[in-house]
PDB file of N, CA and C in Angstrom:
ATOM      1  N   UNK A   1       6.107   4.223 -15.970  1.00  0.00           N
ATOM      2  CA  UNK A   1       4.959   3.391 -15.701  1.00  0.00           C
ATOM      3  C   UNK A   1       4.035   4.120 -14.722  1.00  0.00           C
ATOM      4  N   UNK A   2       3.118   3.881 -15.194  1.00  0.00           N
ATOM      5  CA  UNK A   2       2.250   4.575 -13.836  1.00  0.00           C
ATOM      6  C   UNK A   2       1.039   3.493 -13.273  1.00  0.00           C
ATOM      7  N   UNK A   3       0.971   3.909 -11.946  1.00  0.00           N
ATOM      8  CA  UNK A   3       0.532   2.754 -11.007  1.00  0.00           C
ATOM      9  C   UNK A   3      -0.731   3.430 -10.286  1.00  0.00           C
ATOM     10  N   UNK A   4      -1.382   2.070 -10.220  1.00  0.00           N
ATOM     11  CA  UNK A   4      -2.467   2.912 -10.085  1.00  0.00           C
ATOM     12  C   UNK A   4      -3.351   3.565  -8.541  1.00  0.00           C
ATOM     13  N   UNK A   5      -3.879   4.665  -8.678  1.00  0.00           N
ATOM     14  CA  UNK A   5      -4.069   5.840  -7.663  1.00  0.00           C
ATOM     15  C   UNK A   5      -2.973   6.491  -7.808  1.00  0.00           C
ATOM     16  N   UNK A   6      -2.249   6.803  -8.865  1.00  0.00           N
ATOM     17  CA  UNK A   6      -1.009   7.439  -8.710  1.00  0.00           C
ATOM     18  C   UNK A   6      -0.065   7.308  -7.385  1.00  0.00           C
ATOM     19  N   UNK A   7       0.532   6.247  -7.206  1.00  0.00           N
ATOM     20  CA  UNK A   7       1.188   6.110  -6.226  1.00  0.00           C
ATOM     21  C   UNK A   7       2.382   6.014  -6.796  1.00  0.00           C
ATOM     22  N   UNK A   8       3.568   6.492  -5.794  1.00  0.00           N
ATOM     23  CA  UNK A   8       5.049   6.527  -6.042  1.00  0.00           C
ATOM     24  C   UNK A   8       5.395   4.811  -6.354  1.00  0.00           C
ATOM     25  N   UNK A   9       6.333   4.615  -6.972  1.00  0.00           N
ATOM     26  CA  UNK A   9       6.575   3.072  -7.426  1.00  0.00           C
ATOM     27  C   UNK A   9       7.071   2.551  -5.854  1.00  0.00           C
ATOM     28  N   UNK A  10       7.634   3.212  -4.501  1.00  0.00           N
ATOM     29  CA  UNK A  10       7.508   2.284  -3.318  1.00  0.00           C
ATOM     30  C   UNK A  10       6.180   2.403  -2.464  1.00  0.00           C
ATOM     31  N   UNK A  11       5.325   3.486  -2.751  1.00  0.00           N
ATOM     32  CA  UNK A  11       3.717   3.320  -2.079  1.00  0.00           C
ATOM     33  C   UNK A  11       3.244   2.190  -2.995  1.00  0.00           C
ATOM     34  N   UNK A  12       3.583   1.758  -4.236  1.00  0.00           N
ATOM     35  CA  UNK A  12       3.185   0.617  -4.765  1.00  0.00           C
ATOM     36  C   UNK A  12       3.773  -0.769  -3.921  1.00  0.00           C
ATOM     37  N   UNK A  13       4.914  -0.827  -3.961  1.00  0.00           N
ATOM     38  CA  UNK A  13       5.495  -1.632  -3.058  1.00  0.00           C
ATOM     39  C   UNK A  13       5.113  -2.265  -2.339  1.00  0.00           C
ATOM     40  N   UNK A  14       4.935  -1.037  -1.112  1.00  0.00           N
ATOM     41  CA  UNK A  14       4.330  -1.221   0.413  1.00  0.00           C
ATOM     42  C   UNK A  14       3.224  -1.431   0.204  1.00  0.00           C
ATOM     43  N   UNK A  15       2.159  -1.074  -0.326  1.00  0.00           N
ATOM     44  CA  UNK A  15       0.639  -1.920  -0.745  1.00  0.00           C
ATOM     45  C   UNK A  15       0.416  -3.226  -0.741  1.00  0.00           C
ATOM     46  N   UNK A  16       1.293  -3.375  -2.283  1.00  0.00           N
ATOM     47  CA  UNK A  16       1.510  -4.752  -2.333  1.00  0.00           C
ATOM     48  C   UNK A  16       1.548  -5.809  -1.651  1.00  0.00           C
ATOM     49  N   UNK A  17       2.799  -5.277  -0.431  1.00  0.00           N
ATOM     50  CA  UNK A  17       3.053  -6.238   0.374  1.00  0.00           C
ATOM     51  C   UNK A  17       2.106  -5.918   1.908  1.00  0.00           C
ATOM     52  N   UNK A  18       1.056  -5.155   1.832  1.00  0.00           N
ATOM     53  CA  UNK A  18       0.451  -4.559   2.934  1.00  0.00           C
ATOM     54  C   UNK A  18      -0.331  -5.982   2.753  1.00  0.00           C
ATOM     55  N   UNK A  19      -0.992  -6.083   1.914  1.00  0.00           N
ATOM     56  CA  UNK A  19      -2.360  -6.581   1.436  1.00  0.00           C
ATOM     57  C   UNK A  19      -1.619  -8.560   1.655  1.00  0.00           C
ATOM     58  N   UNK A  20      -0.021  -8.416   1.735  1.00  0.00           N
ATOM     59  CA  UNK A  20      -0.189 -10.281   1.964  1.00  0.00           C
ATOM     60  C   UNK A  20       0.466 -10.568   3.096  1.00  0.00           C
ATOM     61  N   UNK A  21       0.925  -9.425   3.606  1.00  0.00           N
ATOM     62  CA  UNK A  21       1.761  -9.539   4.897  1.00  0.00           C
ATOM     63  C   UNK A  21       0.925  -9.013   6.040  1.00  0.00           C
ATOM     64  N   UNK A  22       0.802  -7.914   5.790  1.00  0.00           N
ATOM     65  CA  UNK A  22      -0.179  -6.963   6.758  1.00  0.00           C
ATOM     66  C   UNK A  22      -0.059  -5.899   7.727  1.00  0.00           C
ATOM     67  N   UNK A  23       1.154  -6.218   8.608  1.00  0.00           N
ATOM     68  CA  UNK A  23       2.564  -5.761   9.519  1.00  0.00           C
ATOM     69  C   UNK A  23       3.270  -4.419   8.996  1.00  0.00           C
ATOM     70  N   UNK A  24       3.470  -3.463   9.669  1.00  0.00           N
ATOM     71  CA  UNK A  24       4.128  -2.540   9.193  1.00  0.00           C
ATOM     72  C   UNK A  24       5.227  -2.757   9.478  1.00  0.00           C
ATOM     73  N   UNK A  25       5.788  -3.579  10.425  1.00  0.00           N
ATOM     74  CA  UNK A  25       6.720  -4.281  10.865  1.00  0.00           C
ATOM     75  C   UNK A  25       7.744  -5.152  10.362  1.00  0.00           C
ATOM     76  N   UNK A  26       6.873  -6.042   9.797  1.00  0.00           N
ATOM     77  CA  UNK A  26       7.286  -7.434   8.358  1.00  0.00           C
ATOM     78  C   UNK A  26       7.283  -6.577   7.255  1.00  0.00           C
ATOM     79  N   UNK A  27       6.689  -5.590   6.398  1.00  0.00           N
ATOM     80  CA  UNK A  27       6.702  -4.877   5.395  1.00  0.00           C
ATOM     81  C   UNK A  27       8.313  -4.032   5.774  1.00  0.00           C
ATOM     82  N   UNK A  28       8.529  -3.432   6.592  1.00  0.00           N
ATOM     83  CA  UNK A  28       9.965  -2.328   6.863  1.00  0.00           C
ATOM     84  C   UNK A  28      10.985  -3.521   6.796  1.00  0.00           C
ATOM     85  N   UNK A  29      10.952  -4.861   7.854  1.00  0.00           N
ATOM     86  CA  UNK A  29      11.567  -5.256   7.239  1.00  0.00           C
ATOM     87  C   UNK A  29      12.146  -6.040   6.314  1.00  0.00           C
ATOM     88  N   UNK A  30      11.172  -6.013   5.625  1.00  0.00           N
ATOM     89  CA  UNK A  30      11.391  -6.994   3.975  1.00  0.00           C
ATOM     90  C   UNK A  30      11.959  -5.858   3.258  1.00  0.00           C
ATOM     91  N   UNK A  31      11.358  -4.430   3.546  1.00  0.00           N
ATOM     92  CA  UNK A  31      12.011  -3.411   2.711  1.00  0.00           C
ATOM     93  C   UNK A  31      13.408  -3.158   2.900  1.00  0.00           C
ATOM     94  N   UNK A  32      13.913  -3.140   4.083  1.00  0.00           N
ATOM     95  CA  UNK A  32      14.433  -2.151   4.369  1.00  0.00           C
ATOM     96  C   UNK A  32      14.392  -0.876   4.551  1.00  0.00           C
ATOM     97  N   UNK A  33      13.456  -0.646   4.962  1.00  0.00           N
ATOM     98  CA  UNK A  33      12.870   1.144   5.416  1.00  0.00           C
ATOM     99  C   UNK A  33      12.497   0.908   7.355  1.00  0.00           C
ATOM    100  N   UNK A  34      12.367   2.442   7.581  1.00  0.00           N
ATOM    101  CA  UNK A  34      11.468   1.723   9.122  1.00  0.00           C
ATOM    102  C   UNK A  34      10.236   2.047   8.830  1.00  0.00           C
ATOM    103  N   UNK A  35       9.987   1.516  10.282  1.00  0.00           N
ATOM    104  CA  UNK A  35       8.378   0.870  10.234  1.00  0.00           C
ATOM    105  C   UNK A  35       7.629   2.524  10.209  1.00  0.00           C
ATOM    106  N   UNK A  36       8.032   3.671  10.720  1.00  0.00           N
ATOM    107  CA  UNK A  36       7.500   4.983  10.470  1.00  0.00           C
ATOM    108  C   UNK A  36       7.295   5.359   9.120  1.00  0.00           C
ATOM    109  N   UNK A  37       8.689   5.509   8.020  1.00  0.00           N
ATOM    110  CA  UNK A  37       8.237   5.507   6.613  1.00  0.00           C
ATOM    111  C   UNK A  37       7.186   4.190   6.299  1.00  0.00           C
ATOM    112  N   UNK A  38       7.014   3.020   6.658  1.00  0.00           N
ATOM    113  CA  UNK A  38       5.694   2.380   6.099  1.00  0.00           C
ATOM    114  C   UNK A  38       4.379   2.554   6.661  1.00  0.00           C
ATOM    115  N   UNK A  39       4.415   3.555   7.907  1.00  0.00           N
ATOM    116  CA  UNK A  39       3.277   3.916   8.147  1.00  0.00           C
ATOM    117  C   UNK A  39       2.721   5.329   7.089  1.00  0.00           C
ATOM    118  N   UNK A  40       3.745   5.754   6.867  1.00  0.00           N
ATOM    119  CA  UNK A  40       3.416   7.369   6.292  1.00  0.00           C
ATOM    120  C   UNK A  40       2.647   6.965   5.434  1.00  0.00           C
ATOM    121  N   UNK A  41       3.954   5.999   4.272  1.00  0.00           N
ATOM    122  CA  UNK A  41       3.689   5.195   2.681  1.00  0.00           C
ATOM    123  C   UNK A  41       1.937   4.951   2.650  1.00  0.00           C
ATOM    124  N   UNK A  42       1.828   3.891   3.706  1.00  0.00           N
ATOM    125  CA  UNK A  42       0.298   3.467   3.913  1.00  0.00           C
ATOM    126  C   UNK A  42      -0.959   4.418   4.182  1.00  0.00           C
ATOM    127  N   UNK A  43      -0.575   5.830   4.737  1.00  0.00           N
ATOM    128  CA  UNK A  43      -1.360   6.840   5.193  1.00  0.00           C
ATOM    129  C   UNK A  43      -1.631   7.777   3.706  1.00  0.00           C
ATOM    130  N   UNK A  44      -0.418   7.846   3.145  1.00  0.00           N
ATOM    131  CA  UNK A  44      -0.693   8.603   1.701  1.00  0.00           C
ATOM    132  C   UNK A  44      -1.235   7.856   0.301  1.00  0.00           C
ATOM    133  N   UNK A  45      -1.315   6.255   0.342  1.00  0.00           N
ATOM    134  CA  UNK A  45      -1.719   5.663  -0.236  1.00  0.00           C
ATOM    135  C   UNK A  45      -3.292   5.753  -0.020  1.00  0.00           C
ATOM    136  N   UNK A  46      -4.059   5.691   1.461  1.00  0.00           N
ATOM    137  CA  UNK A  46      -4.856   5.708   2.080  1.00  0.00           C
ATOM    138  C   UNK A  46      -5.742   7.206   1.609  1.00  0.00           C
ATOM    139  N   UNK A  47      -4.626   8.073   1.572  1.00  0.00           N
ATOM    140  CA  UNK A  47      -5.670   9.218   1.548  1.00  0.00           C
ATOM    141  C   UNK A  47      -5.583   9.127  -0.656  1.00  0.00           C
ATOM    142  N   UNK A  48      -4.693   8.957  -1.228  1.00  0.00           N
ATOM    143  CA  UNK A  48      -4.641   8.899  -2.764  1.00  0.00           C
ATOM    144  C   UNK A  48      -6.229   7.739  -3.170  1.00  0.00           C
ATOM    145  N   UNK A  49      -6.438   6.853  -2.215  1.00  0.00           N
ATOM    146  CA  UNK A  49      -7.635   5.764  -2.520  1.00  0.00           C
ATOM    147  C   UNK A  49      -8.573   6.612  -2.089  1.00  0.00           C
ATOM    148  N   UNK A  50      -8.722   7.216  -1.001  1.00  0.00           N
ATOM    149  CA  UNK A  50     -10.038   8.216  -0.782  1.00  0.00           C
ATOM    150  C   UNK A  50     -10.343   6.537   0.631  1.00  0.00           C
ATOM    151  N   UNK A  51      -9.488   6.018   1.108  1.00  0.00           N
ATOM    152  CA  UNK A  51     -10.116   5.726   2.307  1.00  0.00           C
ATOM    153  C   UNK A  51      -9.655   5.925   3.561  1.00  0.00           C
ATOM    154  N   UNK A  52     -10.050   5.609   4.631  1.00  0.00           N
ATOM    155  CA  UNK A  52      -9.876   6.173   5.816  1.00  0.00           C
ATOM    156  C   UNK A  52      -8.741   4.596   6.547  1.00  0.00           C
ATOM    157  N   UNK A  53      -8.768   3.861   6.359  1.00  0.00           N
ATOM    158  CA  UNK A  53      -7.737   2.847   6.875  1.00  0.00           C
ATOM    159  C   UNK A  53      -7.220   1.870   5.965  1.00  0.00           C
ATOM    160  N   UNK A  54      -6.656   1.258   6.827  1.00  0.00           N
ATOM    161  CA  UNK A  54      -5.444   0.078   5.932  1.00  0.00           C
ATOM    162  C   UNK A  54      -5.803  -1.140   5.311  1.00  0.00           C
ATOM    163  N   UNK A  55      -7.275  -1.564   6.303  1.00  0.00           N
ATOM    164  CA  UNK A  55      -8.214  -2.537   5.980  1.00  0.00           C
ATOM    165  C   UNK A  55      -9.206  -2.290   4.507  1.00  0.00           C
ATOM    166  N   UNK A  56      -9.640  -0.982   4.623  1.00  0.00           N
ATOM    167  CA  UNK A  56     -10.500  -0.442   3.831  1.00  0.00           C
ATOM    168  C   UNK A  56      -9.301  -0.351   1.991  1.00  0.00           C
ATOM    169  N   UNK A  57      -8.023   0.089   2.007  1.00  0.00           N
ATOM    170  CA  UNK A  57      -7.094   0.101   1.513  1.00  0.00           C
ATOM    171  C   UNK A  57      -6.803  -1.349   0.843  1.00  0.00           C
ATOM    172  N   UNK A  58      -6.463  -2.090   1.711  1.00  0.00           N
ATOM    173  CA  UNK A  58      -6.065  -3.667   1.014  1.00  0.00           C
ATOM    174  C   UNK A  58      -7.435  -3.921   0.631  1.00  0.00           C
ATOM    175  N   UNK A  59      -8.362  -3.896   0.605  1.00  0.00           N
ATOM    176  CA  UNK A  59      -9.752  -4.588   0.221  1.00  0.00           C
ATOM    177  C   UNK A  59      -9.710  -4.027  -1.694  1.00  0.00           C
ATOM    178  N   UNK A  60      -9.473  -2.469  -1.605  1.00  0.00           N
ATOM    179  CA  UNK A  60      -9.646  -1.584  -2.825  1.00  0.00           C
ATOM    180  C   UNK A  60      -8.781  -2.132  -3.716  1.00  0.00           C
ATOM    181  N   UNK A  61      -7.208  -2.454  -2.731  1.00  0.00           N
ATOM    182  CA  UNK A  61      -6.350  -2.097  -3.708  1.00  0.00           C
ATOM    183  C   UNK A  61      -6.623  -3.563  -4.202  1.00  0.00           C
ATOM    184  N   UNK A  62      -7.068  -4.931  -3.746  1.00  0.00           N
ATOM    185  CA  UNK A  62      -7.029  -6.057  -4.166  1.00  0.00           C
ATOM    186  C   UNK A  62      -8.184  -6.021  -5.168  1.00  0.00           C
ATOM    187  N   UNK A  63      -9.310  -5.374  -4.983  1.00  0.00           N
ATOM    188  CA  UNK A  63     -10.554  -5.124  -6.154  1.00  0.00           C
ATOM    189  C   UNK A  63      -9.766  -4.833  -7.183  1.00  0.00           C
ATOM    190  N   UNK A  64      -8.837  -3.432  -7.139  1.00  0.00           N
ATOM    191  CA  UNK A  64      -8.351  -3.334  -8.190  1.00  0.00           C
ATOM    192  C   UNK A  64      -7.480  -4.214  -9.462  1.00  0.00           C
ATOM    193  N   UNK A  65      -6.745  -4.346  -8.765  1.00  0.00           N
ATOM    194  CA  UNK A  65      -5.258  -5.887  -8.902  1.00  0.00           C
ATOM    195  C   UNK A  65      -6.233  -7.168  -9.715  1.00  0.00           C
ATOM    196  N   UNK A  66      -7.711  -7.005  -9.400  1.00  0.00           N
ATOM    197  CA  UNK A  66      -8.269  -8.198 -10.518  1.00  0.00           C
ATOM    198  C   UNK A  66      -9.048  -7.684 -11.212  1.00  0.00           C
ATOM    199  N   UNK A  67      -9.509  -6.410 -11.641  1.00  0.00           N
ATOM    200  CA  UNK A  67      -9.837  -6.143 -12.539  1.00  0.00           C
ATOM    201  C   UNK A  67      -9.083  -6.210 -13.878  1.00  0.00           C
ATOM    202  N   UNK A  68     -10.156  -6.977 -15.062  1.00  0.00           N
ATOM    203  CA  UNK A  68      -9.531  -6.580 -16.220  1.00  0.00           C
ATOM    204  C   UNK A  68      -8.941  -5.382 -16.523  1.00  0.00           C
ATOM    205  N   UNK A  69      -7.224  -5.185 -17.007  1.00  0.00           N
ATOM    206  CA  UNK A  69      -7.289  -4.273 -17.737  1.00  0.00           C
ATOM    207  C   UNK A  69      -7.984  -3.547 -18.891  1.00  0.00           C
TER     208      UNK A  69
END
């Protein structure tokens, strides 16, 4: 499957749950990861969107998520 901005299926994950949780904190631990791997996750997602933060990130990735396929 491929996801979109080419992200790894857990940078999909952590997006996901960036955009309803918000917390790198609450995201590590719903995952089970630490909160450092969900900062990275969020930083390489960040630079794969072409934006500069996490705010700018959940805004895109939610534009995206309702576009018609």
């Amino acid at each position: 499957m491929t996801h979109p901005l080419n992200l790894t299926p857990r940078e999909f994950e952590v997006v996901n749950i960036l955009c309803a949780v918000g917390s790198n904190k609450l995201i590590a631990r719903q995952l089970g990861i630490s909160v450092y791997t969900v900062s990275t996750m969020i930083h390489r997602a960040c630079q794969k969107a072409g934006v500069n933060d996490r705010v700018t990130l959940a805004l895109k990735w939610d534009r995206m998520m309702r576009e018609p396929q």
